[in-house]
C-alpha atoms as a PDB file:
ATOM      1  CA  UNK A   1     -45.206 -89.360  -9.241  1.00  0.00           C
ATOM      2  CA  UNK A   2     -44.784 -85.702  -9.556  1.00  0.00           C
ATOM      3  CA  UNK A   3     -44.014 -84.302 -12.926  1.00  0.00           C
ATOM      4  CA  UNK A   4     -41.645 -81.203 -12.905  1.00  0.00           C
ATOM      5  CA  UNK A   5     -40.292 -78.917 -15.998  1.00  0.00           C
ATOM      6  CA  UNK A   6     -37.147 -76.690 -14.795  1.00  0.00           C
ATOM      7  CA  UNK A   7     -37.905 -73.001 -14.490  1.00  0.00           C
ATOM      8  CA  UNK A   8     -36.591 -72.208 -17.961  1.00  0.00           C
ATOM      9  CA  UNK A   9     -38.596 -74.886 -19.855  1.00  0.00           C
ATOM     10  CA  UNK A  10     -41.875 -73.522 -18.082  1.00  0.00           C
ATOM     11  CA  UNK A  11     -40.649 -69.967 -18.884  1.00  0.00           C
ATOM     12  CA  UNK A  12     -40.265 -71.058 -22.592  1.00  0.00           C
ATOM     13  CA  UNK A  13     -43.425 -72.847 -22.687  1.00  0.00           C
ATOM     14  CA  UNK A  14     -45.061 -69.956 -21.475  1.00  0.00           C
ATOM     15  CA  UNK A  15     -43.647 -67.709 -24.057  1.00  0.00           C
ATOM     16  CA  UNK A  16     -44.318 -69.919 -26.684  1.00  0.00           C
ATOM     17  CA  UNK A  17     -48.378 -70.248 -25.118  1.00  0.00           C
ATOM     18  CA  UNK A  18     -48.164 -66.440 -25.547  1.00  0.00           C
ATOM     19  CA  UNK A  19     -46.989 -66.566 -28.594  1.00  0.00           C
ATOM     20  CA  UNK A  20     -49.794 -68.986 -30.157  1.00  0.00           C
ATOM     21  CA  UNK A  21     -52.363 -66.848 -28.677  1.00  0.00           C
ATOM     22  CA  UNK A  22     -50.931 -63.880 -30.123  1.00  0.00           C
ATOM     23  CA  UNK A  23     -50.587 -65.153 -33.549  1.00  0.00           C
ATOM     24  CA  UNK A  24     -53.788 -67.479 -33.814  1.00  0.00           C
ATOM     25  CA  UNK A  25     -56.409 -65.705 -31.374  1.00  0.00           C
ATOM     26  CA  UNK A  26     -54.798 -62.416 -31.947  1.00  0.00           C
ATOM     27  CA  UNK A  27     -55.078 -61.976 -27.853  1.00  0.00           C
ATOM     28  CA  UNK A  28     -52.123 -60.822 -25.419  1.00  0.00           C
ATOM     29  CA  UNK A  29     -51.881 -63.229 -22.744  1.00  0.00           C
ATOM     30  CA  UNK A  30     -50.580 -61.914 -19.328  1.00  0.00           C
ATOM     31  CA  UNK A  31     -47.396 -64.005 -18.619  1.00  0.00           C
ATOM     32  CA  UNK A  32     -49.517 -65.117 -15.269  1.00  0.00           C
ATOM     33  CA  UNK A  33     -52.028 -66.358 -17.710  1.00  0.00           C
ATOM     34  CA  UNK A  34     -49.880 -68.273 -19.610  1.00  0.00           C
ATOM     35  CA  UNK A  35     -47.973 -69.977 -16.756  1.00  0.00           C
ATOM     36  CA  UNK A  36     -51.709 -70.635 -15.371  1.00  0.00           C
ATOM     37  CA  UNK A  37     -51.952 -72.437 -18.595  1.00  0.00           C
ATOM     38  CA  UNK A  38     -48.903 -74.253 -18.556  1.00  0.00           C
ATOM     39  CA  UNK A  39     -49.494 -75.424 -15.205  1.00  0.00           C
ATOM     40  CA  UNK A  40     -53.427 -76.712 -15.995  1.00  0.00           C
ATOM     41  CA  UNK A  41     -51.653 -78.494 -18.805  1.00  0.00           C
ATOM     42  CA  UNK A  42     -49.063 -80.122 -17.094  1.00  0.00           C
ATOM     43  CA  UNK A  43     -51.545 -81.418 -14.257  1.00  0.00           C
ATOM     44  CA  UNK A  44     -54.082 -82.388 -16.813  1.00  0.00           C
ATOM     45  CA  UNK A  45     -51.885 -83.992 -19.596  1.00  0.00           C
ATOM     46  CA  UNK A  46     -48.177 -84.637 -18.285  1.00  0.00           C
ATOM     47  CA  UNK A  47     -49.401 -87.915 -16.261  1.00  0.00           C
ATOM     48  CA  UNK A  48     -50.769 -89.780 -19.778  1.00  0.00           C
ATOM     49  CA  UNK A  49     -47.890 -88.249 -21.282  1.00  0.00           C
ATOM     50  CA  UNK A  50     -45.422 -89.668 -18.838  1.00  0.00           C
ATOM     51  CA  UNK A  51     -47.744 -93.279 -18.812  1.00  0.00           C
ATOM     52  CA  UNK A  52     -47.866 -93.504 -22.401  1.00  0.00           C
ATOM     53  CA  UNK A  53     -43.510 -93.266 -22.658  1.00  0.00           C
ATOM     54  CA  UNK A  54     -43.087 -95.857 -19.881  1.00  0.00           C
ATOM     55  CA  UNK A  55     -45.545 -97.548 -21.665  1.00  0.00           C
ATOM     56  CA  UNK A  56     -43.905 -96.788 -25.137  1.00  0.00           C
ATOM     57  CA  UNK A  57     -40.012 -97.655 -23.463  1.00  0.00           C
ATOM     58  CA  UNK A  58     -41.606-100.734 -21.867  1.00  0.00           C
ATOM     59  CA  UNK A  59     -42.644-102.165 -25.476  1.00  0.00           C
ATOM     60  CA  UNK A  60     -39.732-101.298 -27.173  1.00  0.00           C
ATOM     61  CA  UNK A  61     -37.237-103.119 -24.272  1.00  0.00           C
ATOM     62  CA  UNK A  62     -40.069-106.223 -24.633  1.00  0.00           C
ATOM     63  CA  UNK A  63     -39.734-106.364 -28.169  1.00  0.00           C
ATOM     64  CA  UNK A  64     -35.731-106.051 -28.356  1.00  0.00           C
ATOM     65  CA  UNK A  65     -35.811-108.831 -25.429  1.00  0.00           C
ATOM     66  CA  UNK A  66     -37.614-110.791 -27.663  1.00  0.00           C
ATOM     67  CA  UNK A  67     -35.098-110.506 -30.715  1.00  0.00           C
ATOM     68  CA  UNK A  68     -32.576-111.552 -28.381  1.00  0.00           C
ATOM     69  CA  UNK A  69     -34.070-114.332 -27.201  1.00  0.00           C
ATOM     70  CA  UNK A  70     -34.797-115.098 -31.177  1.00  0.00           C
ATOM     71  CA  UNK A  71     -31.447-114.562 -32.072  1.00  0.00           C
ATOM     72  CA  UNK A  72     -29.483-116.647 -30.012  1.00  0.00           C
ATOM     73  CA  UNK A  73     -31.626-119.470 -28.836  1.00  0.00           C
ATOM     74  CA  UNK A  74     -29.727-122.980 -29.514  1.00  0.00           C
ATOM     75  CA  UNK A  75     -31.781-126.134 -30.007  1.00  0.00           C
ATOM     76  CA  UNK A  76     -31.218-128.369 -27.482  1.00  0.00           C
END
């Protein structure tokens, strides 16, 4: 699956990329810099991102299934 940010969230990921290196490295970043960056970080770390919340959503459905079935189980 293909992970996708709108225009404006990349934009303001940029900016904020710029930002950091501004205030921590003290360097300017070119805004085709930082979107290089956002996009190398979106191809390198969105995927285990994404995994991780289906992953995360997938325990946490489990677990309330589990309650349920906890909950309102009758004895036969």
């Amino acid at each position: 699956m293909k992970h996708t940010l709108s225009t404006e969230k990349r934009a303001a990921l940029a900016a904020a990329l710029s930002g950091f290196f501004l205030s921590e490295f003290e360097e300017q970043l070119s805004e085709f810099r930082a979107n290089e960056i956002v996009e190398f970080l979106i191809k390198e770390i969105g995927p285990a991102q994404y995994n991780k919340g289906i992953a995360d959503a997938h325990k946490f459905i489990s677990d309330k299934l589990e309650d349920l079935d906890a909950e309102f189980y009758q004895t036969e």
